[in-house]
Protein backbone atom coordinates (compact mmCIF):
# COMPACT_ATOMS: atom_id res chain seq x y z
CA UNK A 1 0.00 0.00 0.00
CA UNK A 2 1.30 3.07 -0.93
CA UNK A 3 1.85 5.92 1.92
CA UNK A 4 -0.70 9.03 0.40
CA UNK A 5 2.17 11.29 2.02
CA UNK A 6 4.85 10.38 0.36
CA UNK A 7 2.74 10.28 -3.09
CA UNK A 8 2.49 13.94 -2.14
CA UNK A 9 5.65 14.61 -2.08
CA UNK A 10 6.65 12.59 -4.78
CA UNK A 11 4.08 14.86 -6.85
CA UNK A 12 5.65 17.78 -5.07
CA UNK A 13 9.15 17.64 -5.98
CA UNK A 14 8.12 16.56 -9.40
CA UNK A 15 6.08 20.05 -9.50
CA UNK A 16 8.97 22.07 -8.36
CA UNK A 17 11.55 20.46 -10.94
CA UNK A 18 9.22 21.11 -13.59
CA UNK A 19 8.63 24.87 -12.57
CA UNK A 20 12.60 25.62 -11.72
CA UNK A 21 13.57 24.11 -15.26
CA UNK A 22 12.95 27.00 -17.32
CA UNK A 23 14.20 29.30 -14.55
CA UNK A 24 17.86 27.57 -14.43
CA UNK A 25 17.49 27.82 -18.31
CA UNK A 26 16.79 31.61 -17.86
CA UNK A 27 19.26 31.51 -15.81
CA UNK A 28 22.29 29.99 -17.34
CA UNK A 29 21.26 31.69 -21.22
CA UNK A 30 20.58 35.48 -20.07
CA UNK A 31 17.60 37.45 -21.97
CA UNK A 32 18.46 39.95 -24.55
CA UNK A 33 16.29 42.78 -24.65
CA UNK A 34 13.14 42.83 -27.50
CA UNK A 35 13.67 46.83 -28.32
CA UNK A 36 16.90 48.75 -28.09
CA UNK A 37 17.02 52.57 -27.09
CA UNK A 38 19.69 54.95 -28.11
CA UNK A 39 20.20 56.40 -24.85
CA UNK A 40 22.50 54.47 -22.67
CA UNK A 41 20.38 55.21 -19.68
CA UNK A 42 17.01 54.39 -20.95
CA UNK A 43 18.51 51.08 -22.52
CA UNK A 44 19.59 49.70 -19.01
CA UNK A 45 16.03 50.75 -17.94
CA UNK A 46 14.41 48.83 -20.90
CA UNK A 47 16.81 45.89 -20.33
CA UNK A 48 15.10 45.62 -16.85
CA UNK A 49 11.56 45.80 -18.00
CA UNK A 50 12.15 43.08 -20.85
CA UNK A 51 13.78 41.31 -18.23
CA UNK A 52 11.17 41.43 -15.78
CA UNK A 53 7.85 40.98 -17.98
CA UNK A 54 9.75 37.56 -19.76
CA UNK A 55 10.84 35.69 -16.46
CA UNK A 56 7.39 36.82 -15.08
CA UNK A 57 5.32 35.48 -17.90
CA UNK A 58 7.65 32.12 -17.29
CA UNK A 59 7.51 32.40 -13.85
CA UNK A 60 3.37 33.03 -14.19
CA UNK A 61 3.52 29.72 -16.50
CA UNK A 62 6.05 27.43 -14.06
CA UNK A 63 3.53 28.48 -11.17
CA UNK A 64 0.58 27.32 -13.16
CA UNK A 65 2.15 24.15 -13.98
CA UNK A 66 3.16 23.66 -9.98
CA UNK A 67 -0.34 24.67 -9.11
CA UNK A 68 -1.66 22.21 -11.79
CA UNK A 69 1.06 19.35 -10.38
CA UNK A 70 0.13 20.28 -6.59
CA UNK A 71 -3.79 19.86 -7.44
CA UNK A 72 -2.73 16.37 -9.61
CA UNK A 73 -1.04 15.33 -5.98
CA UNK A 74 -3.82 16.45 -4.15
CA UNK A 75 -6.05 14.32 -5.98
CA UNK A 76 -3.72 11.62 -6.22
CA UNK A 77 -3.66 11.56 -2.43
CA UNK A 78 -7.16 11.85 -2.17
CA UNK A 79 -7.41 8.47 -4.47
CA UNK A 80 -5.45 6.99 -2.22
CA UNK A 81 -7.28 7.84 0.97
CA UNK A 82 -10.37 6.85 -1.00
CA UNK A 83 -8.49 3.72 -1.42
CA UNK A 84 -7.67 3.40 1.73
CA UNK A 85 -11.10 4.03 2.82
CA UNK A 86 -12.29 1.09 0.37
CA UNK A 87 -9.79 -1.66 1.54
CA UNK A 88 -10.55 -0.75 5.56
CA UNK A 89 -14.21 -1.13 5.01
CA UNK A 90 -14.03 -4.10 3.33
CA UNK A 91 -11.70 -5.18 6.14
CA UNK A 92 -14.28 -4.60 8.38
CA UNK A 93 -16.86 -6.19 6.39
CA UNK A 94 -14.83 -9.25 6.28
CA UNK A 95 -14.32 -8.84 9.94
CA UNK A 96 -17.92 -8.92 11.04
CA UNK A 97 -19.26 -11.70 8.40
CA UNK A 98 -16.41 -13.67 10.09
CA UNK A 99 -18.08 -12.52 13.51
CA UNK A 100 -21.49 -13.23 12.48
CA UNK A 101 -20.56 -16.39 11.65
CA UNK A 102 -18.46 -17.34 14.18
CA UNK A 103 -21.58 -16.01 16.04
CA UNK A 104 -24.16 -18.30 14.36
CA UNK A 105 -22.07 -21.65 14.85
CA UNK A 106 -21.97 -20.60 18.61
CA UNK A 107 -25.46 -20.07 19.02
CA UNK A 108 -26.15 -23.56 17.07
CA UNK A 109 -23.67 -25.29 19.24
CA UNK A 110 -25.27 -24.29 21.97
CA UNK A 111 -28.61 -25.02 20.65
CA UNK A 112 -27.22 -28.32 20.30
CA UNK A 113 -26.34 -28.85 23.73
CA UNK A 114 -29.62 -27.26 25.22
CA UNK A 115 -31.54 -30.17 23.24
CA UNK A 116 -29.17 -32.59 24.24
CA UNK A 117 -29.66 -31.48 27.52
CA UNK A 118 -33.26 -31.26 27.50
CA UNK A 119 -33.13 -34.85 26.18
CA UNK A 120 -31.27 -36.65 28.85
CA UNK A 121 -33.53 -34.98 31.54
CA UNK A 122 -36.35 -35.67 29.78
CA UNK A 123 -35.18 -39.25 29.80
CA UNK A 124 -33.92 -39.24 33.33
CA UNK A 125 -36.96 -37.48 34.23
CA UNK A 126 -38.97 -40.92 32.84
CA UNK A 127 -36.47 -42.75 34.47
CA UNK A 128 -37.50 -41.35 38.13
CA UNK A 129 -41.09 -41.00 37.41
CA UNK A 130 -40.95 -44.66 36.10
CA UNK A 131 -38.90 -45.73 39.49
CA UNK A 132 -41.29 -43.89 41.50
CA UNK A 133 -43.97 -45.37 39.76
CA UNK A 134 -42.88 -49.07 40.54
CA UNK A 135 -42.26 -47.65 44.36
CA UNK A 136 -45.54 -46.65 44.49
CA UNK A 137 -46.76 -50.09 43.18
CA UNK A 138 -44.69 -52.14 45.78
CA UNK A 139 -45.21 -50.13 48.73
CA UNK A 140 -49.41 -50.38 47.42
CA UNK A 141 -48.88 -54.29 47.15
CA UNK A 142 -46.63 -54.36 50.70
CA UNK A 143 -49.47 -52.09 52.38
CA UNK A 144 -52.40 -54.28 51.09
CA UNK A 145 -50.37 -57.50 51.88
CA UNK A 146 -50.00 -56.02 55.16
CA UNK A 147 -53.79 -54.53 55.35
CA UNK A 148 -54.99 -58.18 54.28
CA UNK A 149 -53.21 -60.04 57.01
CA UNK A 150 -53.99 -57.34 58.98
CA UNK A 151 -57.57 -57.89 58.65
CA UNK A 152 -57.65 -61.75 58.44
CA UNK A 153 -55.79 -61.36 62.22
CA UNK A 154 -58.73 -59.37 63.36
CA UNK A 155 -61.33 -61.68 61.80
CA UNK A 156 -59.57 -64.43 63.48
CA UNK A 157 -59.39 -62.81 66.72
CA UNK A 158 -63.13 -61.49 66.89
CA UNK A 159 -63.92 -64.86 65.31
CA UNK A 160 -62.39 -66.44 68.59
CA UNK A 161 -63.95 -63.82 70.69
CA UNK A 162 -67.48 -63.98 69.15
CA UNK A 163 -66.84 -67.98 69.83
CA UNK A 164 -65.35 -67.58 73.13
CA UNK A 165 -67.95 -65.36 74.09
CA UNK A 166 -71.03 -67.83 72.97
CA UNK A 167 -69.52 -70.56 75.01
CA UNK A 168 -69.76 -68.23 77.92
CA UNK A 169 -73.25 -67.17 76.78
CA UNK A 170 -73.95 -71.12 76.03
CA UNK A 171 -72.37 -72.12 79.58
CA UNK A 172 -74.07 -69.37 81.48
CA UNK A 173 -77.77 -70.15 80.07
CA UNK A 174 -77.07 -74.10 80.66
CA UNK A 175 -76.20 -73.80 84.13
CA UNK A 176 -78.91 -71.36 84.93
């Protein structure tokens, strides 16, 4: 990835060479004048002017050119921050599909282990409610076992008594 600074100043000194060029041409070849005066006065005077209105005209032209190469960089860097901008979203795009799914396979594993869960007690829930159920059933059959000799004990002891008790009713009315 390419730094958007140093594209600037790539596009910077590339600006300034181009501008300075004709100036250190200027420079090295000296300007003659356009018009010549007779007066030896006047003609350094007009020297100065021609002088001054070429190198400016250059100068006006190099400056354009810089101005034109600065706003070339500027939108070269702004490119590149567009760029930039492009390949962090989609970064972070990436990043949160990856999340999401990451997120989804959690959230199904852990379905997964709720049902499973649910399942065993479920089953060990039938389990206990099965064991309780055949507890019930023995302690019912121990309970009427015990209820039934229970009750054929009494019948046997008001049998005797009831029997007991006509011998003393049939001994009592014999003797008087």
């Amino acid at each position: 990835m390419i730094n958007p600074r140093e594209q600037a100043k790539k596009a910077g000194k590339k600006a300034e060479e181009q501008a300075m060029g004709p100036i250190a041409e200027v420079g090295e070849q000296g300007m003659e004048p356009v018009a010549e005066v007779g007066e030896q006065v006047i003609e350094p005077v007009a020297e100065v002017q021609e002088q001054g209105a070429l190198p400016l005209g250059e100068f006006l032209g190099r400056a354009e050119k810089a101005y034109a190469a600065y706003v070339e960089a500027e939108k070269e860097v702004a490119r590149a921050y567009k760029e930039n901008e492009q390949r962090v979203e989609m970064a972070y795009e990436e990043a949160e599909r990856q999340a999401n799914n990451v997120y989804e396979e959690a959230i199904e594993q852990a379905l997964k282990v709720r049902e499973e869960a649910e399942q065993q007690a479920e089953k060990a829930y039938k389990k206990a409610r099965e064991q309780a159920k055949e507890a019930y059933e023995e302690s019912v059959r121990q309970v009427l076992r015990v209820r039934g000799e229970t009750i054929l004990q009494a019948w046997q002891v008001r049998k005797e008594t009831i029997d007991q008790a006509w011998k003393i009713f049939a001994k009592e009315t014999k003797s008087a």
